[in-house]
N, C-alpha and C. Protein backbone atom coordinates (compact mmCIF):
# COMPACT_ATOMS: atom_id res chain seq x y z
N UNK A 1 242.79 8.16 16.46
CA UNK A 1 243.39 6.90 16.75
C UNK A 1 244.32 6.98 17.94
N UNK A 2 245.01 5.98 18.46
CA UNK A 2 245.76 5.80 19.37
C UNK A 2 247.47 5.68 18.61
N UNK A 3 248.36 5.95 19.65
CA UNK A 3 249.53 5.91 18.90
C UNK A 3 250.72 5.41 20.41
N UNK A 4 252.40 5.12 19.60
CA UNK A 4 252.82 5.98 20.10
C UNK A 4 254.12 6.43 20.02
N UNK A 5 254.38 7.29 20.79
CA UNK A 5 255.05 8.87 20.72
C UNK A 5 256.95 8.35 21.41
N UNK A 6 258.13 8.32 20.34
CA UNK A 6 259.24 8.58 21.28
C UNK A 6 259.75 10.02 21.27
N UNK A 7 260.17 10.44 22.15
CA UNK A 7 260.81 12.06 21.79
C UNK A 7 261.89 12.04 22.89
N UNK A 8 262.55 13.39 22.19
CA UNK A 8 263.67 13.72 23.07
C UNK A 8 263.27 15.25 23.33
N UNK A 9 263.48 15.92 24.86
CA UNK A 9 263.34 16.74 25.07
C UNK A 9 264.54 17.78 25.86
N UNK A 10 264.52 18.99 25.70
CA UNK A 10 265.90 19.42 26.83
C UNK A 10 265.08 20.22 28.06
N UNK A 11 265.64 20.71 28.62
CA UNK A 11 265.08 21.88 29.13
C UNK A 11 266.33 23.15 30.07
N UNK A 12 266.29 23.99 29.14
CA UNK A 12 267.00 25.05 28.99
C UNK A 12 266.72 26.25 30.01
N UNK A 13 267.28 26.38 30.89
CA UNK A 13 266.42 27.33 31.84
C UNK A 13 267.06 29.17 31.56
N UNK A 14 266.09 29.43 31.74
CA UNK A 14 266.00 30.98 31.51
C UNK A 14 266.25 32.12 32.66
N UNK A 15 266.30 31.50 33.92
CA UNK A 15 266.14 31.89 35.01
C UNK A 15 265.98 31.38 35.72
N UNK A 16 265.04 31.72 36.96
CA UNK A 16 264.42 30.43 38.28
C UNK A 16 263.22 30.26 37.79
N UNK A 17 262.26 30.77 37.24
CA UNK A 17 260.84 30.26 36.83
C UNK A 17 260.62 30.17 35.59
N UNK A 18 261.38 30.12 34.54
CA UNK A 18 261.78 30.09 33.65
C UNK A 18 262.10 28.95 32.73
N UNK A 19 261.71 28.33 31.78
CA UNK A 19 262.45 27.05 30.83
C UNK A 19 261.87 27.45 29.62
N UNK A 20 262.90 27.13 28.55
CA UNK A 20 263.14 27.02 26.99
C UNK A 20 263.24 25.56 27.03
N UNK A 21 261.91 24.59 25.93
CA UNK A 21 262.27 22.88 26.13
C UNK A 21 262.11 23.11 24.48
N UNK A 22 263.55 22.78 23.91
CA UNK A 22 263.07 22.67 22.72
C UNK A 22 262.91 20.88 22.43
N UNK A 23 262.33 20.27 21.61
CA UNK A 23 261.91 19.13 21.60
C UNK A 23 261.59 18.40 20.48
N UNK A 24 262.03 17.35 19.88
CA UNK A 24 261.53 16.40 18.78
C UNK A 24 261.10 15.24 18.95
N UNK A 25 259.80 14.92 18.11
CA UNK A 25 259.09 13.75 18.41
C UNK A 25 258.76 12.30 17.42
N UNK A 26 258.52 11.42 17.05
CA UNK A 26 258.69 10.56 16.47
C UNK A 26 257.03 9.85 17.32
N UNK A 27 255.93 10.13 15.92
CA UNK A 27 254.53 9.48 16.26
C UNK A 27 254.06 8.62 15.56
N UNK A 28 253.80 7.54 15.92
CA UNK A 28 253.31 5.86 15.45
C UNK A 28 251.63 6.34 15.77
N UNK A 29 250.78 6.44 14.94
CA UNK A 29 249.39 6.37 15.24
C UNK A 29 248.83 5.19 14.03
N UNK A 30 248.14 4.89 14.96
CA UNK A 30 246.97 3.69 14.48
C UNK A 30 246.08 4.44 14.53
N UNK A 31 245.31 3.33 13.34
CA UNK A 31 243.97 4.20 12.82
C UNK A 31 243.23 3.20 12.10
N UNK A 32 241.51 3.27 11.87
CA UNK A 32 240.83 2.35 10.60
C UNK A 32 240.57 3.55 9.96
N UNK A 33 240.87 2.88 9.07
CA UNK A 33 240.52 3.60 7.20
C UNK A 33 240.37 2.20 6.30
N UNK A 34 238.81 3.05 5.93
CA UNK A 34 238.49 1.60 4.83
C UNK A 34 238.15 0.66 5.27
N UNK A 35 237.79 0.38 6.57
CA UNK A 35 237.81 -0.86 7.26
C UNK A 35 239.14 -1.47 7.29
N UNK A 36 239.98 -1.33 7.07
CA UNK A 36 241.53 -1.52 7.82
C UNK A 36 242.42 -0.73 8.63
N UNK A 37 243.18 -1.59 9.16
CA UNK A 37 244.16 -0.97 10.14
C UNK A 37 245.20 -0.25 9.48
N UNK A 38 245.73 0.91 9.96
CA UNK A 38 246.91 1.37 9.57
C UNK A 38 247.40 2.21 10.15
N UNK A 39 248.40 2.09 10.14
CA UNK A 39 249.54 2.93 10.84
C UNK A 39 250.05 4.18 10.07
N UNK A 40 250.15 5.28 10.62
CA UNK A 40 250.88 6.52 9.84
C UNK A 40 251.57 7.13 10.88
N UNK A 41 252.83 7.14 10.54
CA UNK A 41 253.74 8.04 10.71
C UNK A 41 254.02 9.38 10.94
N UNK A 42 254.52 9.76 12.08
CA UNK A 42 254.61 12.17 12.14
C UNK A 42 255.64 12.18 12.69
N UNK A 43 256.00 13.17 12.55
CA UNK A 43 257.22 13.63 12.42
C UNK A 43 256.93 14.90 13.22
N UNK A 44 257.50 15.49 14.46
CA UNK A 44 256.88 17.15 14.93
C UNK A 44 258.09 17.35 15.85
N UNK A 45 258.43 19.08 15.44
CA UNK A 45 259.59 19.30 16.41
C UNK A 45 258.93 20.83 17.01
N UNK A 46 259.15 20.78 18.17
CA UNK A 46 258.46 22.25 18.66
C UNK A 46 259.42 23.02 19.72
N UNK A 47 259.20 24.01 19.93
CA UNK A 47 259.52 24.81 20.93
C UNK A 47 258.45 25.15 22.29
N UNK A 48 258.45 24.85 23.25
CA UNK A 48 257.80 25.18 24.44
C UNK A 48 258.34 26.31 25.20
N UNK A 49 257.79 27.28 25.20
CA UNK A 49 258.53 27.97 27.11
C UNK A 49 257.33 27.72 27.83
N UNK A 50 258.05 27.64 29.44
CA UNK A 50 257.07 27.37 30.64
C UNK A 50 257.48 28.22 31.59
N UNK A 51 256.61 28.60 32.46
CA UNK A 51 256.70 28.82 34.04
C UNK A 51 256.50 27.85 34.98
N UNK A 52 257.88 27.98 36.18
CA UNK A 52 257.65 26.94 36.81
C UNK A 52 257.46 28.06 38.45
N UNK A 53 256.61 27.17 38.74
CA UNK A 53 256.49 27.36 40.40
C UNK A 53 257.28 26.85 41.25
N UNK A 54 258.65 26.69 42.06
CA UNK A 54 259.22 26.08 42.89
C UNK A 54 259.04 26.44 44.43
N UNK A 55 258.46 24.62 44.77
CA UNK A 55 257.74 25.17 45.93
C UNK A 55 258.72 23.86 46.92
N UNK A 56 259.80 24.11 46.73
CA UNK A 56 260.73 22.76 47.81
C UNK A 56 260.73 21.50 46.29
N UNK A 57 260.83 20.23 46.69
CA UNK A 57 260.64 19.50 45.62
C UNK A 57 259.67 19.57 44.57
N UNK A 58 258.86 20.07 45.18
CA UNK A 58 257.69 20.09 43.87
C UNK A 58 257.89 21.22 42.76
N UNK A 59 257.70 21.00 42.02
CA UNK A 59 257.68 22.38 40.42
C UNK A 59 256.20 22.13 39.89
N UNK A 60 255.04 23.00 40.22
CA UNK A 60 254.29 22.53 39.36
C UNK A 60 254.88 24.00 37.89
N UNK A 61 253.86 23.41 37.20
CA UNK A 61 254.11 24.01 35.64
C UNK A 61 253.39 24.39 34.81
N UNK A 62 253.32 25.28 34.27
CA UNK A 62 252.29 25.41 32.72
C UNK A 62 253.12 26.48 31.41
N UNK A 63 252.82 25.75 30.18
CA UNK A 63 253.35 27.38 29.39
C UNK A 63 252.77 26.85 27.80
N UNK A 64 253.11 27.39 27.01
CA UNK A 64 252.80 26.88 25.43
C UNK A 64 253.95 26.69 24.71
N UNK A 65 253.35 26.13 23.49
CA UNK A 65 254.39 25.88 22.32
C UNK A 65 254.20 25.97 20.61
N UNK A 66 255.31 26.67 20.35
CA UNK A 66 254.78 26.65 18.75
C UNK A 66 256.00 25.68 18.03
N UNK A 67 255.36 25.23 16.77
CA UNK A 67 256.49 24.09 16.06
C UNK A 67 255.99 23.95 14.79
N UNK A 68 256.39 22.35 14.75
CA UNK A 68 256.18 21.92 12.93
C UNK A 68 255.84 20.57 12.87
N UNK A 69 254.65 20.10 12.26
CA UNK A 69 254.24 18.54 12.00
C UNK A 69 254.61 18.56 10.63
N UNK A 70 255.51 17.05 10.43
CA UNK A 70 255.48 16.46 9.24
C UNK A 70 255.01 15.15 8.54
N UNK A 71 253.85 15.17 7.79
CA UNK A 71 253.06 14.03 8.05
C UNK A 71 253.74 13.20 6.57
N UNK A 72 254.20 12.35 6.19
CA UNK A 72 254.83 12.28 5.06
C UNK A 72 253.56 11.27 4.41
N UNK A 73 253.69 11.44 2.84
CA UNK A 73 252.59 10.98 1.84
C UNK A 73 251.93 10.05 2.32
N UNK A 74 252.83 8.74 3.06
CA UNK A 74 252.00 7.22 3.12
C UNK A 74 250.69 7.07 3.31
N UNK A 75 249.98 8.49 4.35
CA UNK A 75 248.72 8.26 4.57
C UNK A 75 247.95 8.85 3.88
N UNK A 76 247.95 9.46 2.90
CA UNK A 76 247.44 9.60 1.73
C UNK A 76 247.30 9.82 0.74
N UNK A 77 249.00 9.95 -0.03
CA UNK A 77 249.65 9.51 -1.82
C UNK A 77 251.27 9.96 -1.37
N UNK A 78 252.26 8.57 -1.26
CA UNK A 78 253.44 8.85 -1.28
C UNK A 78 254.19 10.28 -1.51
N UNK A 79 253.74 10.78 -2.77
CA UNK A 79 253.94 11.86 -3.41
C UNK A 79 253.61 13.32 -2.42
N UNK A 80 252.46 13.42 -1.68
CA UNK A 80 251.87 14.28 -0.83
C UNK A 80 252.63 14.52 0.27
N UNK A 81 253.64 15.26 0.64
CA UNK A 81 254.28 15.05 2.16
C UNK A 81 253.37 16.42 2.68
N UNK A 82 253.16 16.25 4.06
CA UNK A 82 252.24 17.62 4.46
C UNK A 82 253.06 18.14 5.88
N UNK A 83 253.53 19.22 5.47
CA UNK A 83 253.92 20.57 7.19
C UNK A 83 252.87 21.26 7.17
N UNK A 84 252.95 21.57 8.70
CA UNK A 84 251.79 22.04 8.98
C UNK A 84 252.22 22.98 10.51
N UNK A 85 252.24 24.17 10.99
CA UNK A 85 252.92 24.60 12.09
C UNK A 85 251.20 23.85 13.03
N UNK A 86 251.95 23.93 14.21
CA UNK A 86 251.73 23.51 15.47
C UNK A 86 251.88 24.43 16.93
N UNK A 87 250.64 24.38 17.29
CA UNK A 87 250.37 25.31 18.73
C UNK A 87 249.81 24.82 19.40
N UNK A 88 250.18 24.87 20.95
CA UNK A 88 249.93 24.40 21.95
C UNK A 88 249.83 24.95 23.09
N UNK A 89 249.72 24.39 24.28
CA UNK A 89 249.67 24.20 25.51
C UNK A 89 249.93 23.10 26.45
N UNK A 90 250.41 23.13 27.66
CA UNK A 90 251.26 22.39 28.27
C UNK A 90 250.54 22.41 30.25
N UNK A 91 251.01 21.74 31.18
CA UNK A 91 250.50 21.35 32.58
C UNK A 91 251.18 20.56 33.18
N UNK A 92 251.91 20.37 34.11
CA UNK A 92 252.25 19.24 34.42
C UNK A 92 253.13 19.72 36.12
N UNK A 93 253.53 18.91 36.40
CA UNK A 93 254.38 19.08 37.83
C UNK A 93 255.27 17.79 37.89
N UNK A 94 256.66 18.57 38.73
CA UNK A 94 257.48 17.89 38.52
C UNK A 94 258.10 17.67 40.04
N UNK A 95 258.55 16.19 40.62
CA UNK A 95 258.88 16.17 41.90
C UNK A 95 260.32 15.71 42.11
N UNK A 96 261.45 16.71 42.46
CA UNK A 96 262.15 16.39 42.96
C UNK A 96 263.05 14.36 43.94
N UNK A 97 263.32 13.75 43.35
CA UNK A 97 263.90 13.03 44.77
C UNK A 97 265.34 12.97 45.13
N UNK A 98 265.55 13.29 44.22
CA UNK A 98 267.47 13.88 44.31
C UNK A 98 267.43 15.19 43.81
N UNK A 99 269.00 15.25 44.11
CA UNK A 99 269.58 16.27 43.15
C UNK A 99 269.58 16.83 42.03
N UNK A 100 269.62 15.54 41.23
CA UNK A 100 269.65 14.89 39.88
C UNK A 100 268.55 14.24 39.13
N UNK A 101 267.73 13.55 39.93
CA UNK A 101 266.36 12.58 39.49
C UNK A 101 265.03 12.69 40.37
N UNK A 102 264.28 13.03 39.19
CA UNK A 102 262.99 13.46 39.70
C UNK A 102 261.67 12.44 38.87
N UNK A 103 260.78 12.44 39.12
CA UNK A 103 259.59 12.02 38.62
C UNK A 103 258.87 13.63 37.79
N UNK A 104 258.17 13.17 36.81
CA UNK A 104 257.06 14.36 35.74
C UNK A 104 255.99 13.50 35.29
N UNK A 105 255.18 14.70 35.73
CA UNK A 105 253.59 14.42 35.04
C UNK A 105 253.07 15.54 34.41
N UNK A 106 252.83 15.32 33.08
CA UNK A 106 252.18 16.40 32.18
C UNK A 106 251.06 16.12 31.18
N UNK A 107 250.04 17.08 31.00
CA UNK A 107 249.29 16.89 29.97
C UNK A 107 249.72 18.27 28.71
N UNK A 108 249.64 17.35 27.31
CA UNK A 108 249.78 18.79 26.09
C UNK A 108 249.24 18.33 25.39
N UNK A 109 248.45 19.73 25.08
CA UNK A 109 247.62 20.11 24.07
C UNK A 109 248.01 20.56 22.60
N UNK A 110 247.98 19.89 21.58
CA UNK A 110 248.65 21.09 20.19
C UNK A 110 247.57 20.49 19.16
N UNK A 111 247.37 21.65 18.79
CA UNK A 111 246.52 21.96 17.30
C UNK A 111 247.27 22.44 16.42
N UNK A 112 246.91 21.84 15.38
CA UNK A 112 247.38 21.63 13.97
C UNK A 112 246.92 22.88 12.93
N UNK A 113 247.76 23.69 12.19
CA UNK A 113 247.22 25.15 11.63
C UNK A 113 246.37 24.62 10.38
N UNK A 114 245.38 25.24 10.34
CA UNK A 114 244.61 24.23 8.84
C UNK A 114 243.66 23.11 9.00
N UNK A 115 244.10 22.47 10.11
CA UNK A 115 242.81 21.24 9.71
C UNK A 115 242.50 21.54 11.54
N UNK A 116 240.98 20.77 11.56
CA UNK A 116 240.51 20.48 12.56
C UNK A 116 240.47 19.17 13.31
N UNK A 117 242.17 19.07 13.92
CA UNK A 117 242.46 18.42 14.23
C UNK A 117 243.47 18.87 15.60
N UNK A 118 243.71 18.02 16.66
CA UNK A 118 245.06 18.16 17.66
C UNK A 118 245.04 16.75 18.24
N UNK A 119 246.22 16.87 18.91
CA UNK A 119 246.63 16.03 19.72
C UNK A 119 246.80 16.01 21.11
N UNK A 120 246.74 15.22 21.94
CA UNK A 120 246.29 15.11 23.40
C UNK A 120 247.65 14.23 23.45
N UNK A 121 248.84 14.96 24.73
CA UNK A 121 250.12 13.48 24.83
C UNK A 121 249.84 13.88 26.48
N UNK A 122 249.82 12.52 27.26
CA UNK A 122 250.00 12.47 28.58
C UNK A 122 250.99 11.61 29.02
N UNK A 123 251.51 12.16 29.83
CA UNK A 123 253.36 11.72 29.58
C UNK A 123 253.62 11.33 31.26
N UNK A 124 254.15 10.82 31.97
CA UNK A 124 254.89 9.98 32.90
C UNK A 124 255.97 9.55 33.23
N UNK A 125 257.22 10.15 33.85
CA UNK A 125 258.40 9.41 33.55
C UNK A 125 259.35 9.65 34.86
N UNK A 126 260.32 9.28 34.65
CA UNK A 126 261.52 9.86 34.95
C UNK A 126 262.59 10.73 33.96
N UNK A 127 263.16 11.89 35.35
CA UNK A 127 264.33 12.62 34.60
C UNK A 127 265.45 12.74 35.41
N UNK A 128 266.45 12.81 34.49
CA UNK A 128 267.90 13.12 35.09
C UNK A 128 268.55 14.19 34.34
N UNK A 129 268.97 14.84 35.98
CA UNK A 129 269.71 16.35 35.46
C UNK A 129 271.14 15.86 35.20
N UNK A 130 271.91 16.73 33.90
CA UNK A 130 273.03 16.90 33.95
C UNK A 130 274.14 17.90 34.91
């Protein structure tokens, strides 16, 4: 199904090519079941490290991540809450226009331990450094 995703992310640097992003997410997915619509709820907090390339404004990027999905009962017996660790992979590049504020583009990959399932997030934004 389609969803979508708010999160908060940091990014912790380790060095010059270097980042620790630890990160929590909040996922709205739509879905048919039964011939109806429904919405279910996740819950996932992960850890990423990356390598970054700094090439003047540009950073491109890649690294992985391991974490935790929490899918709680609603989508299939209140009673049932399901964790599940989470692994991934990550892509993206990041462009400088200040000091402080830059533009990011990334694609991530994470699979779910146990079922044959993952998730695809392609992300777009703005950031501001502290």
């Amino acid at each position: 199904g389609d969803g979508v995703v708010f999160g908060v992310r940091l990014d912790l640097p380790l060095g010059s090519h270097l980042v620790l992003e630890p990160s929590g997410e909040r996922l709205a997915l739509d879905y048919t079941r039964d011939g109806g619509e429904e919405t279910s709820v996740r819950w996932q907090a992960d850890f990423a490290l990356r390598g970054e390339l700094p090439l003047g404004r540009v950073r491109p990027f890649a690294g992985g991540s391991l974490g935790a999905l929490l899918w709680p009962g609603e989508a299939r017996a209140p009673e049932d809450d399901f964790v599940t660790a989470t692994y991934g992979g990550l892509a993206g590049v990041a462009v400088s226009l200040t000091e402080r504020i830059g533009v990011r583009s990334e694609v991530r990959l994470r699979w779910l331990d146990g079922l044959e399932s993952r998730t695809t997030t392609l992300a777009a934004g703005l950031y501001w450094r502290f």
